[in-house]
N, C-alpha and C. Protein backbone atom coordinates (compact mmCIF):
# COMPACT_ATOMS: atom_id res chain seq x y z
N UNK A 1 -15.54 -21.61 19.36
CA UNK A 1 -16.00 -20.34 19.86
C UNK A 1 -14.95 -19.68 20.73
N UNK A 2 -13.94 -20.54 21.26
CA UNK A 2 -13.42 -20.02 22.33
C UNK A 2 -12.22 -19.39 22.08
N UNK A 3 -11.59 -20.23 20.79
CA UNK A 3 -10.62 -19.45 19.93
C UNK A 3 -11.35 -18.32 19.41
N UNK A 4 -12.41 -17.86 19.02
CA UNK A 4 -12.34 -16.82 18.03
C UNK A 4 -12.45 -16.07 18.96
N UNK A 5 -12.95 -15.87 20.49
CA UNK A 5 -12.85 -14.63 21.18
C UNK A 5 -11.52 -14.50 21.65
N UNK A 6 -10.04 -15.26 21.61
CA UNK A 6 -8.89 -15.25 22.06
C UNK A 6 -8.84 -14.72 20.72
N UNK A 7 -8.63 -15.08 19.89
CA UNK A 7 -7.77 -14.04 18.78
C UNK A 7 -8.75 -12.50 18.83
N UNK A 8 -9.71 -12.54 18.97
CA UNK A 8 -10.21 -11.10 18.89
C UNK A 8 -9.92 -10.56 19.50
N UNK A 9 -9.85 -10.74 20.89
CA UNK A 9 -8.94 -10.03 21.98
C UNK A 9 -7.48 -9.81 22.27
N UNK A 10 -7.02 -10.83 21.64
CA UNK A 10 -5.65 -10.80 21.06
C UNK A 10 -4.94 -9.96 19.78
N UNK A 11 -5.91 -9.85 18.99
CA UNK A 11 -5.86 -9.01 17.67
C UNK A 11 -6.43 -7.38 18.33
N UNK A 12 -7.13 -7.41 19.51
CA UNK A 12 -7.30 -6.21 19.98
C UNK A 12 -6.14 -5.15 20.75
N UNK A 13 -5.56 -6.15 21.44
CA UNK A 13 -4.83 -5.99 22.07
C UNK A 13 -3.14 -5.95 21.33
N UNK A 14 -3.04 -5.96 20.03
CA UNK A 14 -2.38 -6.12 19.13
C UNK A 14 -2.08 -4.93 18.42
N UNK A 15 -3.19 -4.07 18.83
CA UNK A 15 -3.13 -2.74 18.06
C UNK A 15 -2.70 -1.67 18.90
N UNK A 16 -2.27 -1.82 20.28
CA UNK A 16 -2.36 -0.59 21.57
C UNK A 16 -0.87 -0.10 21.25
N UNK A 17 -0.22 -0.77 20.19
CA UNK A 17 0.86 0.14 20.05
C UNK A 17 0.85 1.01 19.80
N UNK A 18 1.25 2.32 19.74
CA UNK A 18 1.61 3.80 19.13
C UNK A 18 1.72 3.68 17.68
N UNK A 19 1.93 4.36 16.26
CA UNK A 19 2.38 4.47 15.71
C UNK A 19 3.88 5.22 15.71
N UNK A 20 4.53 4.72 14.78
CA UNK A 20 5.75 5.23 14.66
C UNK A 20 6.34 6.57 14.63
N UNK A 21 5.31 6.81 13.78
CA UNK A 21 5.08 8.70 13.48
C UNK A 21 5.07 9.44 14.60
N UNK A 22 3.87 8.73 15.50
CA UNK A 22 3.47 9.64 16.57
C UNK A 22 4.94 9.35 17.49
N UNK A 23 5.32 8.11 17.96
CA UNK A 23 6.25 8.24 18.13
C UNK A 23 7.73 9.32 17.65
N UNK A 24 7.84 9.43 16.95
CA UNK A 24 9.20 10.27 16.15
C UNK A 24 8.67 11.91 16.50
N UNK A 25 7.29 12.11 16.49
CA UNK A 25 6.94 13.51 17.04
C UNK A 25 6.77 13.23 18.57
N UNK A 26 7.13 12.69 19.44
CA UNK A 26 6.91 13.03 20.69
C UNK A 26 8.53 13.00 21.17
N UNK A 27 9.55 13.11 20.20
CA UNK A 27 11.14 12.92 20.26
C UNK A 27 11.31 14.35 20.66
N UNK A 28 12.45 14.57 21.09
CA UNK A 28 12.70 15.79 21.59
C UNK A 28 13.14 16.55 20.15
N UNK A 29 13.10 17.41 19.88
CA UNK A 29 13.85 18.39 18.71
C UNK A 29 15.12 18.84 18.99
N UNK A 30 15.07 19.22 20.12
CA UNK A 30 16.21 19.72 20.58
C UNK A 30 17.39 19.12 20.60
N UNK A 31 17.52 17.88 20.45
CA UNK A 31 18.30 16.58 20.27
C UNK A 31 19.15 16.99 19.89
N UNK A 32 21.08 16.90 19.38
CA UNK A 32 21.14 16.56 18.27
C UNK A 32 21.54 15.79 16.81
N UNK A 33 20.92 14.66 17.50
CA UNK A 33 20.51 13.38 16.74
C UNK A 33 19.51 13.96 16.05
N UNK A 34 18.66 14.54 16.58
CA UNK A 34 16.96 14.64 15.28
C UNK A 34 17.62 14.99 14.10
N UNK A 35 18.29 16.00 13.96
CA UNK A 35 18.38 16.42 12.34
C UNK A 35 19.58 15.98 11.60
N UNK A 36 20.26 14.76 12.13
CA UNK A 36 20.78 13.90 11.42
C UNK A 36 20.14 13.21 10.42
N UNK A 37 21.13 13.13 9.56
CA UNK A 37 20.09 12.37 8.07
C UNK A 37 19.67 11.38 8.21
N UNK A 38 20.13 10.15 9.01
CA UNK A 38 19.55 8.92 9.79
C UNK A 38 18.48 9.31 10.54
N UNK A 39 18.10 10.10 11.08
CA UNK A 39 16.65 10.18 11.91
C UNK A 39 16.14 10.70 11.05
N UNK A 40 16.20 11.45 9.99
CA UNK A 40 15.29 11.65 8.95
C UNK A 40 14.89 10.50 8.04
N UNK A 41 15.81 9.45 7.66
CA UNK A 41 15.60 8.57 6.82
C UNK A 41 14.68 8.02 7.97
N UNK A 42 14.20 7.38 9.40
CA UNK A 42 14.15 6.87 10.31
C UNK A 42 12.57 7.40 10.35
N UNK A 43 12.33 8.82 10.25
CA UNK A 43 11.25 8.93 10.40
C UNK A 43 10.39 9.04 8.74
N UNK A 44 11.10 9.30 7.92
CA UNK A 44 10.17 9.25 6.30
C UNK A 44 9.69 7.47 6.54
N UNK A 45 10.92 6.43 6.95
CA UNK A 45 10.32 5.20 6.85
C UNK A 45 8.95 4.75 7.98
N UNK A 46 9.15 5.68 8.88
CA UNK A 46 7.86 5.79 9.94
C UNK A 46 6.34 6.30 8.73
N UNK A 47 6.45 7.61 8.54
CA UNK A 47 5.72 7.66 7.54
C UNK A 47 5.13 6.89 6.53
N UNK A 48 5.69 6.38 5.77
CA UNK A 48 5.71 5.81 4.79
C UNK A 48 4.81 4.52 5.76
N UNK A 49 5.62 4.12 6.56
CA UNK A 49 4.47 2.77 7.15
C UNK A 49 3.29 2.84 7.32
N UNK A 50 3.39 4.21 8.12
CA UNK A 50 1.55 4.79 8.15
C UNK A 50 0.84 4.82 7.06
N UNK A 51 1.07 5.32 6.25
CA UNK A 51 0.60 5.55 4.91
C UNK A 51 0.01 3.98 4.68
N UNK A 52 0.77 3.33 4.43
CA UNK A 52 0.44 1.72 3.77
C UNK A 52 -0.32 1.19 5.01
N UNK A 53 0.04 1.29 6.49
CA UNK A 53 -1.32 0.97 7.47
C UNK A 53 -2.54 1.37 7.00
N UNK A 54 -2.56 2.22 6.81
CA UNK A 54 -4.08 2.81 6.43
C UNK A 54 -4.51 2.21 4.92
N UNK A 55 -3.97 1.96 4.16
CA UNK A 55 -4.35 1.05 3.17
C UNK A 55 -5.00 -0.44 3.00
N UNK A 56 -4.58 -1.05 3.85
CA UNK A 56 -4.62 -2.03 3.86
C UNK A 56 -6.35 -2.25 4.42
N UNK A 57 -7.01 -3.48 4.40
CA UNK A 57 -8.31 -4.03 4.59
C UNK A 57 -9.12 -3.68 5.98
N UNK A 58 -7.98 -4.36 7.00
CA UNK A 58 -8.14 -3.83 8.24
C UNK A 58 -9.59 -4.96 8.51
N UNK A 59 -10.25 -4.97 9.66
CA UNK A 59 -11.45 -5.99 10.05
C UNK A 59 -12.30 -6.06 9.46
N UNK A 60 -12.31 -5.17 8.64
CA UNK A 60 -14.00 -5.58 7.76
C UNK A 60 -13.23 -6.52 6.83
N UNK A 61 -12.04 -6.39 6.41
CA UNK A 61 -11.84 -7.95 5.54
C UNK A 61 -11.99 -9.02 6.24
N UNK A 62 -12.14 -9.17 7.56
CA UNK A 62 -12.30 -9.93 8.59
C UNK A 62 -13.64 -10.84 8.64
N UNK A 63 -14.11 -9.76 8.90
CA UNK A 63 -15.44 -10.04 8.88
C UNK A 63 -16.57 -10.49 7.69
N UNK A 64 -15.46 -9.98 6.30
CA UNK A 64 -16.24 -10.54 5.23
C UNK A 64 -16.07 -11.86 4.66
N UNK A 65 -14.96 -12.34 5.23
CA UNK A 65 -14.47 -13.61 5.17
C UNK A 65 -15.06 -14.94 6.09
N UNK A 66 -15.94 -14.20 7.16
CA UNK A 66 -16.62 -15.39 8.10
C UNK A 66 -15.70 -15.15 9.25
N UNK A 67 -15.95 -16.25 10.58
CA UNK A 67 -15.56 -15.90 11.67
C UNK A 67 -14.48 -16.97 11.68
N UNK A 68 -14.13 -17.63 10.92
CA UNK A 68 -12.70 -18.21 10.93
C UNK A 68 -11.65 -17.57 10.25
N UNK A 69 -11.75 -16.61 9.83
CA UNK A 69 -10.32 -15.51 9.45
C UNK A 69 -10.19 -14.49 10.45
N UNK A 70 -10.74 -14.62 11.94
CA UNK A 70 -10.41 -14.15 13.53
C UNK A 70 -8.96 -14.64 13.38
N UNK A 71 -8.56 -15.92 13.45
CA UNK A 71 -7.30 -15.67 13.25
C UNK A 71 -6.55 -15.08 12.29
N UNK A 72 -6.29 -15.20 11.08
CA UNK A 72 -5.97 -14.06 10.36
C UNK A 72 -6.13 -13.17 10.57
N UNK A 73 -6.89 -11.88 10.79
CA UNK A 73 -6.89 -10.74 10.88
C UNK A 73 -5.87 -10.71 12.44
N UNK A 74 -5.87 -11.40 13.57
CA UNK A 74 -5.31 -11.38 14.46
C UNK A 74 -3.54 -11.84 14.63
N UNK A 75 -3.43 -12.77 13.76
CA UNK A 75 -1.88 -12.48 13.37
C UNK A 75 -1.37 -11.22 12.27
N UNK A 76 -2.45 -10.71 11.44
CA UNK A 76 -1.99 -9.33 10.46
C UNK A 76 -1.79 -8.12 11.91
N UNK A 77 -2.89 -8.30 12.60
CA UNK A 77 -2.52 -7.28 13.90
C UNK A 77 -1.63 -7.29 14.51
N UNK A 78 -1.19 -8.29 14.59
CA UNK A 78 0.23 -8.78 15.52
C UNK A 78 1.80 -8.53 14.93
N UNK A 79 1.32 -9.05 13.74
CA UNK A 79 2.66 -8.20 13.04
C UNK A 79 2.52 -7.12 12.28
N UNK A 80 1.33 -6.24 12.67
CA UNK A 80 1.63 -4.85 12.68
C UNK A 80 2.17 -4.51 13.90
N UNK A 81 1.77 -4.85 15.06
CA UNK A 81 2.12 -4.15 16.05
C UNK A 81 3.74 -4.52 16.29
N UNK A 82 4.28 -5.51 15.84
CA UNK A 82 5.73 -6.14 15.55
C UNK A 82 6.31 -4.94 15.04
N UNK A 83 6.00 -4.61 14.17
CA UNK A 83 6.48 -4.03 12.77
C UNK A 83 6.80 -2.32 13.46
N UNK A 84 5.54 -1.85 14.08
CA UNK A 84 5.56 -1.00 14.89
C UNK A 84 6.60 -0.76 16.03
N UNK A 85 6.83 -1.80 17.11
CA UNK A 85 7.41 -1.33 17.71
C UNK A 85 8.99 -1.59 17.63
N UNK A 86 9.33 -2.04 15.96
CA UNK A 86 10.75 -2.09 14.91
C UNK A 86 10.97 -0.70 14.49
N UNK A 87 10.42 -0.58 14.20
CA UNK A 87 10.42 1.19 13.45
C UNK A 87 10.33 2.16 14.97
N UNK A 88 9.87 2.24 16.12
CA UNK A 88 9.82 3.03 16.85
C UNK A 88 11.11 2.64 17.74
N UNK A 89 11.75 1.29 17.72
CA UNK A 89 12.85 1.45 18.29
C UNK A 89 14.09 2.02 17.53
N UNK A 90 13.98 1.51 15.97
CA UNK A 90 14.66 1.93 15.21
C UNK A 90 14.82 3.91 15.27
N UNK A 91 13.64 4.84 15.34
CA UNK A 91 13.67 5.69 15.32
C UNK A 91 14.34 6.21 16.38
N UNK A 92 13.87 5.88 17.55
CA UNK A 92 14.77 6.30 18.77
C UNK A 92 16.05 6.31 18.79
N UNK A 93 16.76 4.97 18.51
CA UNK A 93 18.18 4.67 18.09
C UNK A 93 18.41 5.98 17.24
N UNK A 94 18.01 6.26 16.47
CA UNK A 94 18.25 7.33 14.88
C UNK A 94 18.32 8.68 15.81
N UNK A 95 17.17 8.92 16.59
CA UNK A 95 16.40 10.69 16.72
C UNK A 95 16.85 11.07 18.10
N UNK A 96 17.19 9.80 18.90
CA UNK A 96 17.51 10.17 20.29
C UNK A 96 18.92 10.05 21.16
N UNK A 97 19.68 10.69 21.38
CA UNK A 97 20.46 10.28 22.62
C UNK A 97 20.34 9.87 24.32
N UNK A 98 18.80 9.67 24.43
CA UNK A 98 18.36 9.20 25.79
C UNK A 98 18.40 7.94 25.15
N UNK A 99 18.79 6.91 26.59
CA UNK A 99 18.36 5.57 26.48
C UNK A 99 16.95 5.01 26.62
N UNK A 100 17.13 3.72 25.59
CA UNK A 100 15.94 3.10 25.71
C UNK A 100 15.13 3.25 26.42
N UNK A 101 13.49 3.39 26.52
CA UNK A 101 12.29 3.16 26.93
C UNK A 101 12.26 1.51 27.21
N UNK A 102 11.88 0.99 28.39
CA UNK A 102 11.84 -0.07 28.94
C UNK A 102 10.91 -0.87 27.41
N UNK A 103 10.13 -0.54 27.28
CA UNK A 103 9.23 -1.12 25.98
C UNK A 103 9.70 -1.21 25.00
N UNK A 104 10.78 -0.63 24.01
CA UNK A 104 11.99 -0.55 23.83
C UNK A 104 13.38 -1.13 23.72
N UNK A 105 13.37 -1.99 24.82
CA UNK A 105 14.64 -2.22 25.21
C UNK A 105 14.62 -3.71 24.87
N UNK A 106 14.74 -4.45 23.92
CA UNK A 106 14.52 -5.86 23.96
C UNK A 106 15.32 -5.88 22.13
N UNK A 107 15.61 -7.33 22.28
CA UNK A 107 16.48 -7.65 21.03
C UNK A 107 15.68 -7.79 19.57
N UNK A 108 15.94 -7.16 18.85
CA UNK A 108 15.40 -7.28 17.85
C UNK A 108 15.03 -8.31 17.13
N UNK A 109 16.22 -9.12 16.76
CA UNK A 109 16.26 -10.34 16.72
C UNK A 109 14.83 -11.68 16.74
N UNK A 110 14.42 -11.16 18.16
CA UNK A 110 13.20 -11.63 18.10
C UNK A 110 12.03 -11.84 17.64
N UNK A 111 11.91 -10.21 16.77
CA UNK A 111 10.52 -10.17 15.82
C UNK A 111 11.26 -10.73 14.07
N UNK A 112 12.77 -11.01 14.13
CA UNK A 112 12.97 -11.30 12.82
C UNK A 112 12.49 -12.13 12.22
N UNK A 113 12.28 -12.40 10.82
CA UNK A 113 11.61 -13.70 10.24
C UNK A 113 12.24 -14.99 10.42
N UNK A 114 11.60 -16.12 10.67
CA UNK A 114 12.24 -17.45 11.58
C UNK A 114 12.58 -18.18 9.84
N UNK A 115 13.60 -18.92 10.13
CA UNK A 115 14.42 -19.77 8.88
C UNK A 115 13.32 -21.02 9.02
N UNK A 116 12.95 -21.17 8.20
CA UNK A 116 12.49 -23.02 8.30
C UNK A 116 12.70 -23.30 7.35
N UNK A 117 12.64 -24.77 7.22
CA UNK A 117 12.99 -25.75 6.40
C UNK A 117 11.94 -26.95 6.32
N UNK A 118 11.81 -27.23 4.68
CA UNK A 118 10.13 -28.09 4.57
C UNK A 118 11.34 -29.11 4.03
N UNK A 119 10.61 -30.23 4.01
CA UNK A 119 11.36 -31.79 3.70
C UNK A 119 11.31 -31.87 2.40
């Protein structure tokens, strides 16, 4: 019981990122980085993510699966919100000449996919 209210709250708390989009529209225009073809490619791939967010199952696949796919749905949240704040740093880099946003400012590296090795 005690896990499934940690991933629910964890999978809640998984989603408070911004989208990317909204991100890339709260960029300055005036920039001029924005209308470089890199912040355009930067924000169609923002787009495009949204698009396929909204596709996808989202908690009612959650919930139709029983209360042990709390975790699942709570790591799919998690690396959306990963995924999210890749593309919104990525965009900034692309659309902005201000430096990083403290939220922002961290190595990428970190959300990359980990190498393992099975025996």
């Amino acid at each position: 019981m005690r896990i499934a209210v940690v991933a629910a709250l964890s999978a809640a708390m998984a989603g408070c990122v911004s989208a990317p989009a909204d991100y890339g529209a709260s960029l300055s225009q005036q920039d001029p980085k924005f209308a470089s073809p890199e912040c355009q490619q930067a924000r169609a791939a923002a787009a495009d993510y949204a698009q396929r967010e909204k596709q996808h199952p989202g908690w009612g696949f959650g919930v139709l699966l029983g209360p042990y796919s709390m975790g699942m749905v709570a790591a799919v949240k998690e690396h959306e919100r990963q995924q999210r704040l890749l593309l919104a740093r990525q965009m900034h880099l692309q659309c902005s000449s201000q430096p990083l946003p403290r939220e922002l400012d961290f190595d990428p590296a970190t959300y990359a996919p980990k190498q393992t090795r099975y025996p």
